[in-house]
Protein backbone atom coordinates (compact mmCIF):
# COMPACT_ATOMS: atom_id res chain seq x y z
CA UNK A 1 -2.98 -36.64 116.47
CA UNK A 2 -0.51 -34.55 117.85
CA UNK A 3 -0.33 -37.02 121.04
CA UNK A 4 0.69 -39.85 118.62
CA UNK A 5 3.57 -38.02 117.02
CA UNK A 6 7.23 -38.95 117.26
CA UNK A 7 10.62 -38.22 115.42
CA UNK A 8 10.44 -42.00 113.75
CA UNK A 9 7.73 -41.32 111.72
CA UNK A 10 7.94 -39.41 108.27
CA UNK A 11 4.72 -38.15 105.92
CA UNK A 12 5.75 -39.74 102.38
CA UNK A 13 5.12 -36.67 100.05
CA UNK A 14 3.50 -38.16 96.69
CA UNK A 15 0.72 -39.44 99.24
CA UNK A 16 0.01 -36.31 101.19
CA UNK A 17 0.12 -33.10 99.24
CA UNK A 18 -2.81 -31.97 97.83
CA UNK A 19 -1.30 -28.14 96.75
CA UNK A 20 -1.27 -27.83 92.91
CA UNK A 21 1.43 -25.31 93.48
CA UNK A 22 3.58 -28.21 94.93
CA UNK A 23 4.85 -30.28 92.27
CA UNK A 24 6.59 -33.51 93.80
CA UNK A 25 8.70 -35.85 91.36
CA UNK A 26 8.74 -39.58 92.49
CA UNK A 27 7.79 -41.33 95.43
CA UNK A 28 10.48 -41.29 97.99
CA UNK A 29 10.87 -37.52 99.31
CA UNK A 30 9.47 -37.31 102.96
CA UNK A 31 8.77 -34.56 105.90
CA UNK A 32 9.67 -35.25 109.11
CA UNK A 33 6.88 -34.29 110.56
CA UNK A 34 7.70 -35.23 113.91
CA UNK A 35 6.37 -32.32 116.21
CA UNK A 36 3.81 -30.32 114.03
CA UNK A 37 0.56 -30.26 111.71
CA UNK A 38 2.55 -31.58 108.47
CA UNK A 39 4.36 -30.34 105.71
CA UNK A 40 1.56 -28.31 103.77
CA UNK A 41 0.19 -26.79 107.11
CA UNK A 42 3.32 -26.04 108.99
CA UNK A 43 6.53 -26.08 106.32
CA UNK A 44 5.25 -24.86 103.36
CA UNK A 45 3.98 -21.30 103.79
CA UNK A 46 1.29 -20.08 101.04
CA UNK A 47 -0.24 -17.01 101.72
CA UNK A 48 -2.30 -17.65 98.41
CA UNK A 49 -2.88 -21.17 96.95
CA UNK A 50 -3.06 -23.06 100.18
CA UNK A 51 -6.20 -24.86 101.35
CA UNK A 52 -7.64 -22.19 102.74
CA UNK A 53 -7.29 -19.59 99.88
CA UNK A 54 -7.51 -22.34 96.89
CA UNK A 55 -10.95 -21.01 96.43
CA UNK A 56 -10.56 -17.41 95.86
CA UNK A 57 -9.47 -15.94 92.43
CA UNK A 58 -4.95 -15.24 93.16
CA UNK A 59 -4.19 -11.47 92.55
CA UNK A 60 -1.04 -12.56 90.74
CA UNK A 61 0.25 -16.44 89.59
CA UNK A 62 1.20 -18.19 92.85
CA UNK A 63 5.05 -19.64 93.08
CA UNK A 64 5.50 -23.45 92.76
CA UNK A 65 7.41 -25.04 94.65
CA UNK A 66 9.17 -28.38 93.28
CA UNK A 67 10.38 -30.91 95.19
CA UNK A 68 13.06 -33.61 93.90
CA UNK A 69 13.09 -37.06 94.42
CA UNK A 70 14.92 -38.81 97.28
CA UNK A 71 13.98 -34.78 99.01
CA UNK A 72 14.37 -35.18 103.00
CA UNK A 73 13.34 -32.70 104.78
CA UNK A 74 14.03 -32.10 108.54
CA UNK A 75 10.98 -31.88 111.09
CA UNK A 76 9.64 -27.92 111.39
CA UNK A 77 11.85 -26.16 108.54
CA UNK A 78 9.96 -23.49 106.93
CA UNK A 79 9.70 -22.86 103.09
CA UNK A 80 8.11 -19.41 102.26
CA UNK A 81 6.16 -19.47 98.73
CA UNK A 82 3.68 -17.32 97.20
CA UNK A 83 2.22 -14.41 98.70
CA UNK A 84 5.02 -13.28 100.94
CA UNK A 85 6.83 -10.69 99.22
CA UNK A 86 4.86 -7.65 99.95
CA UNK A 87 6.83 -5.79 101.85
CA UNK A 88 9.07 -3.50 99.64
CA UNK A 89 12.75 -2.52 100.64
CA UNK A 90 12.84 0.21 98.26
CA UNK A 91 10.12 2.17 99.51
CA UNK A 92 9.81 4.20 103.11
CA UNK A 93 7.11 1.97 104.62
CA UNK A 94 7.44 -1.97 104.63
CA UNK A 95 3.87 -2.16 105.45
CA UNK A 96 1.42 -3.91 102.93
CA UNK A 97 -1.03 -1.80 102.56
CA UNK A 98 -4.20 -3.54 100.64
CA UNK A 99 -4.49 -0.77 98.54
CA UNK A 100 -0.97 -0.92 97.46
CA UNK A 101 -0.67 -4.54 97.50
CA UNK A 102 -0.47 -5.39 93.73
CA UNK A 103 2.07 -2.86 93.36
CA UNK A 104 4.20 -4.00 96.72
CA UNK A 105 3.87 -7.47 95.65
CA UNK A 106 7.00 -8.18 93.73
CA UNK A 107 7.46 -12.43 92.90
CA UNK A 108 10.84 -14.69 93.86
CA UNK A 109 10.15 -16.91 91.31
CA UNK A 110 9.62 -20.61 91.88
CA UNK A 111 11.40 -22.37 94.53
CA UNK A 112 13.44 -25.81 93.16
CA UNK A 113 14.66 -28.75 95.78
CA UNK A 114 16.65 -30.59 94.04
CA UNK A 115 16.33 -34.62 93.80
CA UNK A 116 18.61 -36.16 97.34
CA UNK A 117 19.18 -32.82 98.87
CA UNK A 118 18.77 -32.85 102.63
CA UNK A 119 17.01 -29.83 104.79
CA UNK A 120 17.98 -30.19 108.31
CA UNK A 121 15.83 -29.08 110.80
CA UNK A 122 14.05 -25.83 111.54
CA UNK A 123 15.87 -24.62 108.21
CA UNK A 124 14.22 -21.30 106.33
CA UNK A 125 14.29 -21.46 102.95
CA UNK A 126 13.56 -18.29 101.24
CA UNK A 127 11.42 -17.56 98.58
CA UNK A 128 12.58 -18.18 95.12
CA UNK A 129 15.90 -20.28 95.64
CA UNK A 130 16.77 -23.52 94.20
CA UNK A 131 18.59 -26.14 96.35
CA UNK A 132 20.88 -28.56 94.07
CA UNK A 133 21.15 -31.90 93.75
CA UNK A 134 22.37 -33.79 96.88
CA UNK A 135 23.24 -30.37 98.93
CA UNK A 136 23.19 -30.48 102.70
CA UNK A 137 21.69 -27.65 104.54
CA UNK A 138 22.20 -27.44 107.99
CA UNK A 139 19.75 -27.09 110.83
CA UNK A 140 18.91 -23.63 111.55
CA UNK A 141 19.72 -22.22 108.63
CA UNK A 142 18.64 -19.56 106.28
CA UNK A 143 18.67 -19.99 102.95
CA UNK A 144 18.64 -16.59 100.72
CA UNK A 145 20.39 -17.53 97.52
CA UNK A 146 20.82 -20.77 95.34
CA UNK A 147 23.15 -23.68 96.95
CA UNK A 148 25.29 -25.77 94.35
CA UNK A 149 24.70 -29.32 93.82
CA UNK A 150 26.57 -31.64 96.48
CA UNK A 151 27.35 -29.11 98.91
CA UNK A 152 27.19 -28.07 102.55
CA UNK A 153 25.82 -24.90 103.74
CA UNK A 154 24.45 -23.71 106.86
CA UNK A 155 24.24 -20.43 109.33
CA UNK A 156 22.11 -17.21 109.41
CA UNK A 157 22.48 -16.24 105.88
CA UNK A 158 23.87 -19.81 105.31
CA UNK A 159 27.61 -19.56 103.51
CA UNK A 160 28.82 -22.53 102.00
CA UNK A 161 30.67 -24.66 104.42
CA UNK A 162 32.46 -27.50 101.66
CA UNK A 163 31.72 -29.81 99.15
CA UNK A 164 30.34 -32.92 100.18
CA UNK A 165 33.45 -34.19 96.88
CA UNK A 166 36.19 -32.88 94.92
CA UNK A 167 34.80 -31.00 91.93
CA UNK A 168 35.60 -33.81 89.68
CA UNK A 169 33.93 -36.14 91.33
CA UNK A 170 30.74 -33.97 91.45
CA UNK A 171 30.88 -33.03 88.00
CA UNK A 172 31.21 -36.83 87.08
CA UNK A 173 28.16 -37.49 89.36
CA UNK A 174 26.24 -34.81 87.84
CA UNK A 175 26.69 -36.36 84.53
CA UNK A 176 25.34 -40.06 85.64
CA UNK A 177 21.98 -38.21 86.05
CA UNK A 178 21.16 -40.85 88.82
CA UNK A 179 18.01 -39.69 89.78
CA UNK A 180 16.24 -40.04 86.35
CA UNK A 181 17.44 -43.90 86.09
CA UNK A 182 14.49 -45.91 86.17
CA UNK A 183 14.17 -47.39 89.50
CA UNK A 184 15.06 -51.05 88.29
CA UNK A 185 18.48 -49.58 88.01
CA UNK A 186 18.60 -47.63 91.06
CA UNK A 187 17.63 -50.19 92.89
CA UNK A 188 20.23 -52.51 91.21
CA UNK A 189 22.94 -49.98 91.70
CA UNK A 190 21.97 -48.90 95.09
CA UNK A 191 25.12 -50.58 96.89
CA UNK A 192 27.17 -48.23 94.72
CA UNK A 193 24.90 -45.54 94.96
CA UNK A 194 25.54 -45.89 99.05
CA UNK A 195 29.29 -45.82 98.45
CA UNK A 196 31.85 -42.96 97.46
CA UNK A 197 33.81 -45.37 94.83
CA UNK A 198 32.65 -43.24 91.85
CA UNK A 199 34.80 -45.33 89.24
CA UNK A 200 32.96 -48.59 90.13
CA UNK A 201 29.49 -46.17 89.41
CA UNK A 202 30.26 -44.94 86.24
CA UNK A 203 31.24 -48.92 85.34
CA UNK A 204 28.00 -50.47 86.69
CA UNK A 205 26.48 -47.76 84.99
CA UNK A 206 27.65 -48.25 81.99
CA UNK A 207 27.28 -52.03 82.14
CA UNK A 208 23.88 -51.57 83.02
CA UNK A 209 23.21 -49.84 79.30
């Protein structure tokens, strides 16, 4: 209940969504879910393939959405998916007419979160972008266009603010491919993994082989 809601708690992903469209990878991503209905009633935005149009034959094949591991996401951000591009730029009237609607309708293309990004809160993520790997986007921002891995963006369209690392360091990061170690290793690497001493990773890592 609403009355019973506070910005401790968290809805664990993997044991909530029910979307098909939503494809979650792992077990640790969460939703703040702090002051609304949760994240497929009040984040996620479907104006086809949620649970109240599942049941009707889709006009055209419904974005997915897929969500990393290690994924936290800020309480009330907004991710538009399928269904909400109808209103074409190109033409005189914006309007989505029904009778036009097939040929208004124009898809983004799935949406990607990448595994240990962070979505601050009351972000907008637009239809169709992909978030990297352990990017930062601030609260209140708009996302209209891809963000690179291990970076910070944020503002209203959000522009890149820095890298969270030197290049080399992401690059070298990138390559460890952390988030598809099993989790035996993560979890046996984790006091590395919550440091910024990226020689002693790569040597745990490789005496972890």
């Amino acid at each position: 209940m609403m009355g019973n809601k506070h910005w401790t708690k968290m809805e664990m992903l993997h044991e909530t969504v029910k979307n098909k469209n939503i494809i979650i990878k792992g077990s640790h991503s969460y939703y703040s879910d702090a002051y609304d209905n949760g994240f497929e009633r009040s984040v996620v935005r479907y104006l086809h393939g949620d649970e109240q149009t599942c049941h009707r034959e889709p006009r055209w094949e419904i974005d997915k959405l897929y969500i990393g591991d290690y994924v936290c996401i800020g309480a009330e951000a907004v991710i538009l998916m399928g269904g909400n591009h109808t209103h074409r730029a190109d033409w005189f009237s914006l309007y989505p007419f029904m009778d036009k609607i097939d040929e208004a309708y124009q898809s983004k293309g799935d949406t990607h979160l990448g595994d240990g990004c962070w979505i601050g809160m009351r972000a907008m993520i637009m239809p169709g972008v992909t978030i990297g790997e352990g990017a930062i986007v601030a609260a209140n921002s708009v996302i209209t266009k891809d963000v690179e891995p291990y970076t910070i963006v944020g503002g209203s369209p959000a522009k890149t603010i820095r890298k969270r690392f030197e290049p080399a360091t992401i690059a070298r990061l990138l390559a460890l491919n952390i988030y598809e170690w099993p989790e035996s290793k993560f979890d046996a690497l984790r006091e590395l993994i919550c440091s910024d001493d990226i020689d002693a990773l790569e040597k745990a890592h490789l005496l972890f082989e």
